[in-house]
Protein backbone atom coordinates (compact mmCIF):
# COMPACT_ATOMS: atom_id res chain seq x y z
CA UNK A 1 0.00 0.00 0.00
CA UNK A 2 1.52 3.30 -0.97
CA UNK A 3 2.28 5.55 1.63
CA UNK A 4 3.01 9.29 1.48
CA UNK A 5 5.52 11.29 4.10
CA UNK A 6 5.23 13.89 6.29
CA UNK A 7 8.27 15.09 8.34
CA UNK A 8 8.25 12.44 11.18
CA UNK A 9 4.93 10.59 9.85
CA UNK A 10 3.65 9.12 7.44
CA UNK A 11 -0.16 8.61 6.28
CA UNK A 12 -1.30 5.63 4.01
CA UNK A 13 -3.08 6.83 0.69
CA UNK A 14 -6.43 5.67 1.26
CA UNK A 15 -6.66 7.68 4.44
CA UNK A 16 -7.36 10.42 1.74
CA UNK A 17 -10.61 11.53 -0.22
CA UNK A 18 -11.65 13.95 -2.51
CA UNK A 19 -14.31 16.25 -0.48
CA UNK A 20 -16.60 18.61 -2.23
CA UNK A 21 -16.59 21.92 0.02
CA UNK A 22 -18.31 24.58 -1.80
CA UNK A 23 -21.06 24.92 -4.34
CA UNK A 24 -19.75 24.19 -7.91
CA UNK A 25 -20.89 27.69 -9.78
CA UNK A 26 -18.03 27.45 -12.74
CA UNK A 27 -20.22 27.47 -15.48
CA UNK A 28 -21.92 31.09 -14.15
CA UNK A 29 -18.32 32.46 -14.42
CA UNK A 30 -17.40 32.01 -18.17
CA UNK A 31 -16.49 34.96 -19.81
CA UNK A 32 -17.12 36.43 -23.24
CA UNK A 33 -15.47 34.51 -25.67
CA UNK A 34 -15.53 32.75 -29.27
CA UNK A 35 -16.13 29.58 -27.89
CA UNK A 36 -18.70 27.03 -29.30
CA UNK A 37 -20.67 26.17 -26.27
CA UNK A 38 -24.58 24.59 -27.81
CA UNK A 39 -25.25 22.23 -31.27
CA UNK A 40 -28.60 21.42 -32.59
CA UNK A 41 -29.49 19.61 -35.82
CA UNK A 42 -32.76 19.92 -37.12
CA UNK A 43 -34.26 19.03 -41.15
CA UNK A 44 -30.18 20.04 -42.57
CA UNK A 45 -29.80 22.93 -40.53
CA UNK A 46 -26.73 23.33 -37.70
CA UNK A 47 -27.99 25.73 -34.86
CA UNK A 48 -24.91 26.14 -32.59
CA UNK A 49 -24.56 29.05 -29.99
CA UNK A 50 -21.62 30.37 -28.45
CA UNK A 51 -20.13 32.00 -26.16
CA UNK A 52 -19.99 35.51 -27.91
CA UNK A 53 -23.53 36.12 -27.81
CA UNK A 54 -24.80 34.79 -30.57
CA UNK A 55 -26.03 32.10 -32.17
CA UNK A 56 -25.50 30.81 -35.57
CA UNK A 57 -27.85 28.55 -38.47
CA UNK A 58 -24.92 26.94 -40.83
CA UNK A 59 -26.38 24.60 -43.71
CA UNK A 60 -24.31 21.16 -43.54
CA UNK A 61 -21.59 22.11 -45.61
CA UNK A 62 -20.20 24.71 -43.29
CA UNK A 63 -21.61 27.96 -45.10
CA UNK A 64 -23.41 30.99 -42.62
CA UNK A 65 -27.45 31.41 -43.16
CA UNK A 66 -27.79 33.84 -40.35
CA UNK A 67 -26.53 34.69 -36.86
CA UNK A 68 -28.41 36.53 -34.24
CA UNK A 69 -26.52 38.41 -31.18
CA UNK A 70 -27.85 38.45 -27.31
CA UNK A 71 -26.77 40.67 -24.63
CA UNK A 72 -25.12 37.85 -23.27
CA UNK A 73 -22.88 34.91 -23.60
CA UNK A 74 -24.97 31.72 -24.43
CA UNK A 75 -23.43 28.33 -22.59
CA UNK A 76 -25.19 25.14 -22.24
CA UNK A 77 -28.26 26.29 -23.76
CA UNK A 78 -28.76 24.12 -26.44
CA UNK A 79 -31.52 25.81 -28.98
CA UNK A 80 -34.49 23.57 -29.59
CA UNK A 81 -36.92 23.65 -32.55
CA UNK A 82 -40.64 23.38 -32.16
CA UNK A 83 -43.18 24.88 -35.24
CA UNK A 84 -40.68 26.07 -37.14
CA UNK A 85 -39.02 28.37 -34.07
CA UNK A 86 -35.93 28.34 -32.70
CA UNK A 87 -35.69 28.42 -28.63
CA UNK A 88 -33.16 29.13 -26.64
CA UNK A 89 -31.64 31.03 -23.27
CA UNK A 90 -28.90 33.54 -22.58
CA UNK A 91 -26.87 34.62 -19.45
CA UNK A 92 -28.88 38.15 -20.39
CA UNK A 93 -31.79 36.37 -18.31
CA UNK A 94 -33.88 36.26 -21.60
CA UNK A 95 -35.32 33.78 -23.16
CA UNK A 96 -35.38 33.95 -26.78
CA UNK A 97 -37.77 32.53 -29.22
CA UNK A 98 -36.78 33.38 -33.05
CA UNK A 99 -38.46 32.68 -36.84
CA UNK A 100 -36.21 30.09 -38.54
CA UNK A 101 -34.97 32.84 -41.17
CA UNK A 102 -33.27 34.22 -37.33
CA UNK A 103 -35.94 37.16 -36.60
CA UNK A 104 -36.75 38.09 -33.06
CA UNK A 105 -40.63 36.58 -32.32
CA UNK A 106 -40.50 37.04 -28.32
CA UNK A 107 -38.19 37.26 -25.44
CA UNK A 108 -39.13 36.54 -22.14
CA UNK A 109 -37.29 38.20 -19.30
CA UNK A 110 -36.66 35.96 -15.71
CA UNK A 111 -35.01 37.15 -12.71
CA UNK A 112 -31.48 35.20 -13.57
CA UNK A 113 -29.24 33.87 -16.26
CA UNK A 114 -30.33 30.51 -18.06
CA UNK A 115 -27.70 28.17 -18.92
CA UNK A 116 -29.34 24.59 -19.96
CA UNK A 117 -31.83 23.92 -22.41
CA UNK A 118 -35.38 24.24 -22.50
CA UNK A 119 -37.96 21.95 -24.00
CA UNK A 120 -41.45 21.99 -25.10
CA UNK A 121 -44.96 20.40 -24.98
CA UNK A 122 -48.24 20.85 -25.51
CA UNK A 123 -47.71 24.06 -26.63
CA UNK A 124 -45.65 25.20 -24.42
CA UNK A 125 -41.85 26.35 -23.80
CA UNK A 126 -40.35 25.11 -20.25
CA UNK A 127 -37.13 26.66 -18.62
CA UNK A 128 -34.92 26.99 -15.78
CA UNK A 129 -33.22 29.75 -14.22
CA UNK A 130 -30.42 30.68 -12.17
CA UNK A 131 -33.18 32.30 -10.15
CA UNK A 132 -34.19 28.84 -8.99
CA UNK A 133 -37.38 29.24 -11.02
CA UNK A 134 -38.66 26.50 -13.65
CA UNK A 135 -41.00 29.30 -16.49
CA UNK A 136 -43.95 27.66 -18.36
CA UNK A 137 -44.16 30.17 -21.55
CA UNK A 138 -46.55 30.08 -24.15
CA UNK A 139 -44.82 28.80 -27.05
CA UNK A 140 -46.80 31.39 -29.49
CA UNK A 141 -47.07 34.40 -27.62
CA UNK A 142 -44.19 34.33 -25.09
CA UNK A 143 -46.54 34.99 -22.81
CA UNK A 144 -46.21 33.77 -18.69
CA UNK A 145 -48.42 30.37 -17.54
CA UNK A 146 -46.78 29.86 -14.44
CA UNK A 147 -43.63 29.47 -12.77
CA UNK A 148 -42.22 27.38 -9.67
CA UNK A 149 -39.89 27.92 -7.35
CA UNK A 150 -36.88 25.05 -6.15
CA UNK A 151 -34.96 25.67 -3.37
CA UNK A 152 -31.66 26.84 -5.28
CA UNK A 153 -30.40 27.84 -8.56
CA UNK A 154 -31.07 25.79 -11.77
CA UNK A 155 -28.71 24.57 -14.48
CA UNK A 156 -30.56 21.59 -15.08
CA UNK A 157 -32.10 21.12 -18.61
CA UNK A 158 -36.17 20.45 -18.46
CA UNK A 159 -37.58 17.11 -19.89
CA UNK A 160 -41.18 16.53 -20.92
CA UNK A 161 -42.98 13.49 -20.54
CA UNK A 162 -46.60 12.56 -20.43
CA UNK A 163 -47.82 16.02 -19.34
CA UNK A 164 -45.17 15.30 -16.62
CA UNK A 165 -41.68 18.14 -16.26
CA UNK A 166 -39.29 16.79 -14.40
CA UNK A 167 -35.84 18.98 -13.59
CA UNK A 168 -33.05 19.33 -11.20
CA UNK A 169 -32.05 21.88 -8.73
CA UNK A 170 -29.14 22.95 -6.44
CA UNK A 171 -31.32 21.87 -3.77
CA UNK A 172 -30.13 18.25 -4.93
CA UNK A 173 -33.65 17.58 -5.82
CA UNK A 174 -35.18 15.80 -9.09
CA UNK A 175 -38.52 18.05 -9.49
CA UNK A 176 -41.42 15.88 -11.47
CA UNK A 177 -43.97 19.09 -12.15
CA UNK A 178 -47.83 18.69 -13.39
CA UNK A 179 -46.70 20.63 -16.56
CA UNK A 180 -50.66 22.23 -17.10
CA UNK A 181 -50.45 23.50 -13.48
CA UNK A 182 -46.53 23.79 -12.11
CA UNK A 183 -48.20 21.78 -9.10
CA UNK A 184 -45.43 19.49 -7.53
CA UNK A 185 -46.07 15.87 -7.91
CA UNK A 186 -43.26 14.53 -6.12
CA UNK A 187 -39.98 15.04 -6.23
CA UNK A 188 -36.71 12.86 -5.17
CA UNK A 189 -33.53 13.87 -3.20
CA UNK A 190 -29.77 13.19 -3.57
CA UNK A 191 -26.74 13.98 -1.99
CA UNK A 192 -25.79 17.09 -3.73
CA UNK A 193 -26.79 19.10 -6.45
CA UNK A 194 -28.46 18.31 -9.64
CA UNK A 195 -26.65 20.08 -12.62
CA UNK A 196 -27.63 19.14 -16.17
CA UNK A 197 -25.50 20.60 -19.38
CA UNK A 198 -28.11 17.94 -21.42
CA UNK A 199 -31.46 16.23 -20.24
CA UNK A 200 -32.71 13.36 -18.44
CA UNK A 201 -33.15 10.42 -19.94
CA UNK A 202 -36.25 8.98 -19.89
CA UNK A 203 -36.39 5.06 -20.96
CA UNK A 204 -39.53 2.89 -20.74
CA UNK A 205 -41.42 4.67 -18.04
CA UNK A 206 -37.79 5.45 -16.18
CA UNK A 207 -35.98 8.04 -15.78
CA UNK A 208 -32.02 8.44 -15.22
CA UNK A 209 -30.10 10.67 -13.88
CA UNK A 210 -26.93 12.22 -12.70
CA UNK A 211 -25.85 14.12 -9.14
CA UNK A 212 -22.62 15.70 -7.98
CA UNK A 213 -22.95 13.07 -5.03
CA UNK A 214 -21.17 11.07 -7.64
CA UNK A 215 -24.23 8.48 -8.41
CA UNK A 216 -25.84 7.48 -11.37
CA UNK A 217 -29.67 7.28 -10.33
CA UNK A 218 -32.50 4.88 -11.80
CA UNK A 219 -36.21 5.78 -10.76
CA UNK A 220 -39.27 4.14 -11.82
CA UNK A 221 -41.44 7.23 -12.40
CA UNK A 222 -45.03 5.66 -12.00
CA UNK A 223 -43.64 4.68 -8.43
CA UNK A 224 -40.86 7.28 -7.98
CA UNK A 225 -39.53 3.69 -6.39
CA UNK A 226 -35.72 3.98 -6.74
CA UNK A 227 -34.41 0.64 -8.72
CA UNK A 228 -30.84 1.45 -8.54
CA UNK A 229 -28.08 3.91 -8.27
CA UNK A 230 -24.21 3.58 -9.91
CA UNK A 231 -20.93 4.91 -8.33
CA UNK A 232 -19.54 7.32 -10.98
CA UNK A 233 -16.70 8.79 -9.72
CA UNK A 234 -15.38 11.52 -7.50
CA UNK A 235 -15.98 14.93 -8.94
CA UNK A 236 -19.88 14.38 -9.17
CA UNK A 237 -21.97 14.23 -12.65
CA UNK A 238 -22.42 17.20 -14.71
CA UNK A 239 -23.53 15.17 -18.08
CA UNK A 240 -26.82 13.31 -18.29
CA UNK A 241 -27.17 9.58 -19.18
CA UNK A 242 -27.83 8.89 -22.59
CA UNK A 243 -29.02 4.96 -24.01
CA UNK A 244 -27.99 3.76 -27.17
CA UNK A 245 -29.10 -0.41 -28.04
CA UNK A 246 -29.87 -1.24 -24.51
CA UNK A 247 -26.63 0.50 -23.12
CA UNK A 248 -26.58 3.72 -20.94
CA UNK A 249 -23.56 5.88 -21.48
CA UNK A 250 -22.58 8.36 -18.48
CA UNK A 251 -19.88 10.51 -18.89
CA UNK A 252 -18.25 11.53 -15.21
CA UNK A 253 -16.38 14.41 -14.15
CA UNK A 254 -13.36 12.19 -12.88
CA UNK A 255 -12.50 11.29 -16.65
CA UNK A 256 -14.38 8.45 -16.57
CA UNK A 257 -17.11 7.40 -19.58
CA UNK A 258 -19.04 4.47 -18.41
CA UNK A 259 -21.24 1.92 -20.01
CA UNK A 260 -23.94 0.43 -18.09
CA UNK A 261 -26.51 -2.14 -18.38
CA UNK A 262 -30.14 -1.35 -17.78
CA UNK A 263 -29.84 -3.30 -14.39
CA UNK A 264 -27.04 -0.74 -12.75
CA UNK A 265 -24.20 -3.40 -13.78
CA UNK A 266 -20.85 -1.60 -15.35
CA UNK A 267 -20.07 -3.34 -19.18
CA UNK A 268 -17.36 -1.29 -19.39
CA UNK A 269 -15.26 2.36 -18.89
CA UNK A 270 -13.29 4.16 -21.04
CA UNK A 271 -10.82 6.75 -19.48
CA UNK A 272 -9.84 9.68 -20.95
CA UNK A 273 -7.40 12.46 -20.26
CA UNK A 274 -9.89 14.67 -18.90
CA UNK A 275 -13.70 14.85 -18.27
CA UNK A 276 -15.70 13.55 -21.16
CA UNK A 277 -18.77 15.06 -22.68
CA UNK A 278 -21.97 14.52 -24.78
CA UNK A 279 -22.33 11.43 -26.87
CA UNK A 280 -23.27 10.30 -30.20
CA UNK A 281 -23.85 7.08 -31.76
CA UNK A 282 -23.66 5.02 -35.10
CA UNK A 283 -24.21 1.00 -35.84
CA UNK A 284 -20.66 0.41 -34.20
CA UNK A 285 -19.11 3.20 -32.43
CA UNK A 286 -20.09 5.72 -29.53
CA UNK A 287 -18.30 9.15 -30.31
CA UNK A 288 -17.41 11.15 -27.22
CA UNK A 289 -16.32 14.85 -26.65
CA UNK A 290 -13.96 15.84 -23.86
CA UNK A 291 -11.68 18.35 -21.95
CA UNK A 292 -8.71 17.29 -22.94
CA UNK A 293 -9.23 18.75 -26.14
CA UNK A 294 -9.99 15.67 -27.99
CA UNK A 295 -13.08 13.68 -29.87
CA UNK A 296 -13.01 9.87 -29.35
CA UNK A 297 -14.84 7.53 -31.49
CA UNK A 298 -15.08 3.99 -29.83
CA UNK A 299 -15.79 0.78 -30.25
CA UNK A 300 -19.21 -0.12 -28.61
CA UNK A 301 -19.03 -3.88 -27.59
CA UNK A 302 -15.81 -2.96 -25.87
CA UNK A 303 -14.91 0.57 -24.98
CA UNK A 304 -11.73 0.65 -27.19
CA UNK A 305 -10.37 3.45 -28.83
CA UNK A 306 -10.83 3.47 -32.60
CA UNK A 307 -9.43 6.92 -33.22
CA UNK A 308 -9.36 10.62 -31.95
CA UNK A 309 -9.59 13.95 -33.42
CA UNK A 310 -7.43 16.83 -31.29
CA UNK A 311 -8.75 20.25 -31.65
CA UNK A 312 -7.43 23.49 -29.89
CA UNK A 313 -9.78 23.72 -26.88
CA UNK A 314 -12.56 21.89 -25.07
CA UNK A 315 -14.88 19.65 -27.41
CA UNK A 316 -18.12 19.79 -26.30
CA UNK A 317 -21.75 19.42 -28.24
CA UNK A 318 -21.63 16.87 -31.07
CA UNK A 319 -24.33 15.96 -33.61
CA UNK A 320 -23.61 13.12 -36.74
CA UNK A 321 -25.58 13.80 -39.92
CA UNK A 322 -25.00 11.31 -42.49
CA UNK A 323 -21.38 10.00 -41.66
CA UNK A 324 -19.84 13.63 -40.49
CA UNK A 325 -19.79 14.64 -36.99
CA UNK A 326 -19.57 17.71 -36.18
CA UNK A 327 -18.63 18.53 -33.50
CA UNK A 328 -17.90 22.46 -31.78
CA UNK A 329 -14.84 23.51 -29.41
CA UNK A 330 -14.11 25.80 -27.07
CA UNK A 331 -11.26 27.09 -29.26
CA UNK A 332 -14.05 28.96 -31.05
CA UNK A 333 -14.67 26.73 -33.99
CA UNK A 334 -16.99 23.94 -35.38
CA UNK A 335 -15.39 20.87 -37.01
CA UNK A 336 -16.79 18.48 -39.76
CA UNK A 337 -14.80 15.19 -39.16
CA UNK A 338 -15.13 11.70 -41.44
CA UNK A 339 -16.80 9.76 -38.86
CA UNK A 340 -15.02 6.81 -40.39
CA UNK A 341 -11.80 7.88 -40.03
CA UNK A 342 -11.64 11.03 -37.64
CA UNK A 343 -10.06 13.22 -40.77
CA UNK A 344 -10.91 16.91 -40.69
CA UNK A 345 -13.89 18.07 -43.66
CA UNK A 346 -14.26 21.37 -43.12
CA UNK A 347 -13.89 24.30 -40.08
CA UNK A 348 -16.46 27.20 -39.24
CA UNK A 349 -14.99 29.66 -37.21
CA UNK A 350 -17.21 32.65 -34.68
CA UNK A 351 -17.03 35.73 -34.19
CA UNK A 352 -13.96 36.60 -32.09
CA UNK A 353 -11.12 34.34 -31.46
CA UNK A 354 -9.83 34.59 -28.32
CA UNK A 355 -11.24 31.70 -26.22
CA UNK A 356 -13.03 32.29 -22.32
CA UNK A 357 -11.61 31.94 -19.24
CA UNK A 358 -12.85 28.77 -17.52
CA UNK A 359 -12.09 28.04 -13.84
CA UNK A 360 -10.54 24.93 -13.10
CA UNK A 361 -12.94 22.18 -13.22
CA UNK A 362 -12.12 20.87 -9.24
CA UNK A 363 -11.97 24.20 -7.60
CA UNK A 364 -14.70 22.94 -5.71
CA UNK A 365 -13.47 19.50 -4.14
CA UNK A 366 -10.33 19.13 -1.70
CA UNK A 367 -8.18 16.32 -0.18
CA UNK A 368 -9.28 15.61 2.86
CA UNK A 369 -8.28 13.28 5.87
CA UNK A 370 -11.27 10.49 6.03
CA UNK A 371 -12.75 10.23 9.45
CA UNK A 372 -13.37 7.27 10.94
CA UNK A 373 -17.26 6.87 10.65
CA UNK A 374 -19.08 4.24 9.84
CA UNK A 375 -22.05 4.73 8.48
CA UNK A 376 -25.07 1.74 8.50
CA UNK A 377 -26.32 1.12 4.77
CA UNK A 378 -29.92 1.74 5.86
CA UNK A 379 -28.62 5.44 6.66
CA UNK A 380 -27.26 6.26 3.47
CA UNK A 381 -30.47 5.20 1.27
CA UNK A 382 -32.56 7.35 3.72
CA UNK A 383 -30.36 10.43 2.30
CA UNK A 384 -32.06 9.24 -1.31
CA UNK A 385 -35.63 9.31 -0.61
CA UNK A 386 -39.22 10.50 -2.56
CA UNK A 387 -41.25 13.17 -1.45
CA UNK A 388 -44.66 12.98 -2.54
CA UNK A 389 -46.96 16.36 -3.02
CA UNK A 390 -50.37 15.39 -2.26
CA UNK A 391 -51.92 18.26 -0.63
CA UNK A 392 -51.53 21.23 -3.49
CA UNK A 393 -53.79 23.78 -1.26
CA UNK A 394 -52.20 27.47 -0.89
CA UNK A 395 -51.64 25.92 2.89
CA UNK A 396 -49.50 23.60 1.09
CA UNK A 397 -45.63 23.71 2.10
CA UNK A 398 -45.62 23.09 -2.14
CA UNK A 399 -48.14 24.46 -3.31
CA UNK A 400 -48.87 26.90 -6.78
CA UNK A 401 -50.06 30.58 -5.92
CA UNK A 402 -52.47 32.17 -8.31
CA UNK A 403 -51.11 34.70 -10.84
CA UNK A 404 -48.63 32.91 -11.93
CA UNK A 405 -46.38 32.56 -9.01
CA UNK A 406 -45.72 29.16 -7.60
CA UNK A 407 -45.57 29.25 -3.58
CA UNK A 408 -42.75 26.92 -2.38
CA UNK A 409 -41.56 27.73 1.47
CA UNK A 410 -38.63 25.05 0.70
CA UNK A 411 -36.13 25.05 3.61
């Protein structure tokens, strides 16, 4: 066992952990910059948005339809498309809805920045905000439905499923929200907090997710009954699940992608030199972005390494249309790569070139001396438990308010 030295004593390895000891806010402090930061595909148009305010609609070969400029950087907010309009949030606090020739229709003002993605449904556009609010929006009009209030900031992307909105929180809560009314149905706690740069999944009536308390969760939503949760790592979960052929992929923050069998059972991990991102998928290969600057396309059965593509910066969002993946960088550029052999197509470059300042990715976790406590395995699962919302009266302790405003006294 290895042993490290200090002076006249010495302390065995494992007597050390990595101990989270602040709230992880390094996405609010990114900085103007060129960097590509959001990629959407929809019917052969590229919507990516970046970190210099704007965001761009490239056709498939690489060449500029339109751009349209925010007041503020856009990170993490991938744009969605729903009628023909293209959604999205900025750190300006706005949320923007524009005409797909990239005309203002509405913006919506909330109280903080948005940085993950919306969705829609029925109509409707729903968002988080750094004011710890989740927005229900008329899709149309941009007009307020209702809104309710988590007990900490959001980050978390919002997922619709059967009239159902389920999101994450600081609070280290997993919100499922009536999506008509913004009434809480239940909701389910972890460890930490719940931070989402892409959404949920949501697989055969369950849904999956990630928590900086370092575990992969599986919840049965028809009886918010926990079935499982994975180990992930050490620096907590950033990156949603996604599910490819029966296989969930999970990118962790401690460098780690993981493949996982519906039952919670690891198949097998890939390690790269820094976190992973998103993933994308073909008949034979998983394609992964990552920190370190480089885009790995893998073998699927196995987890091997087929090849890489290094650009300059961070790789982040990825989509693959018809063999090329493309795939923007922090280094303020969007690649199209051969997906069969990882050879460079074609480069579209934003608006400025000089890349943001990111803080370092651990700021938030020190080594620290483990105590010696034992904790009983009953006592840990009570930490991951289901809160059900039954009575929705303005007595409520979560209740919705009239006008609008969703009453939540969550301590």
């Amino acid at each position: 066992m290895n042993k490290v030295s200090f002076g006249d004593f010495s302390i065995e390895l494992e007597d050390f952990e990595m101990r989270k000891t602040k709230k992880f806010d390094r996405m609010w402090k990114v900085k103007f910059g060129g960097g590509v930061t959001g990629l959407t595909h929809h019917d052969g148009v590229l919507y990516l948005v970046s970190a210099d305010q704007h965001i761009y609609a490239l056709d498939l070969d690489g060449n500029e339809i339109w751009r349209f400029r925010t007041d503020g950087i856009i990170c993490d907010s991938d744009a969605i498309i729903y009628n023909d309009k293209i959604y999205f949030g900025s750190y300006d606090c706005f949320i923007y809805c524009l005409d797909d020739g990239g005309k203002l229709v509405w913006k919506f003002k909330t109280g903080g920045e948005i940085g993950s993605r919306p969705c829609d449904g029925n109509g409707k556009i729903y968002c988080g905000s750094r004011d710890g609010f989740v927005y229900c929006i008329d899709a149309e009009t941009g007009k307020e439905i209702w809104r309710f209030k988590t007990g900490d900031e959001i980050a978390s992307a919002s997922v619709f499923y059967k009239n159902m909105i389920f999101i994450g929180s600081f609070d280290g809560n997993l919100y499922c929200l009536d999506s008509e009314t913004g009434k809480e149905l239940w909701r389910f706690k972890t460890g930490d907090h719940i931070f989402a740069d892409n959404p949920f999944l949501i697989h055969e009536g369950v849904i999956y997710f990630g928590s900086f308390d370092n575990y992969l969760y599986a919840v049965e939503i028809e009886t918010r009954r926990l079935l499982w949760k994975f180990r992930t790592g050490k620096y907590g979960n950033s990156l949603q699940p996604d599910i490819d052929e029966g296989v969930i992929y999970q990118s962790a923050r401690d460098g780690f992608l993981y493949a996982i069998s519906l039952e919670g059972k690891e198949i097998w991990r890939f390690h790269a030199n820094d976190m992973p991102g998103r993933h994308v998928f073909d008949e034979k290969k998983v394609y992964v972005s990552s920190d370190d600057n480089n885009v790995y396309a893998l073998d699927k059965k196995k987890g091997k390494e087929i090849w890489r593509f290094q650009a300059g910066n961070h790789t982040w969002a990825m989509e693959l249309v018809n063999g090329i993946l493309y795939v923007g960088s922090w280094d303020c550029h969007l690649y199209a790569i051969d997906s069969e052999n990882g050879k460079e197509k074609w480069r579209f470059q934003t608006s400025v070139q000089y890349q943001e300042a990111l803080d370092p990715p651990y700021d938030a976790w020190e080594v620290m001396v483990k105590k010696e406590v034992v904790e009983e395995e009953t006592k840990e699962e009570e930490k991951y438990s289901v809160n059900v919302s039954e009575d929705f009266s303005n007595d409520s302790e979560y209740s919705v308010k009239s006008e609008y405003v969703t009453k939540s006294e969550y301590a």
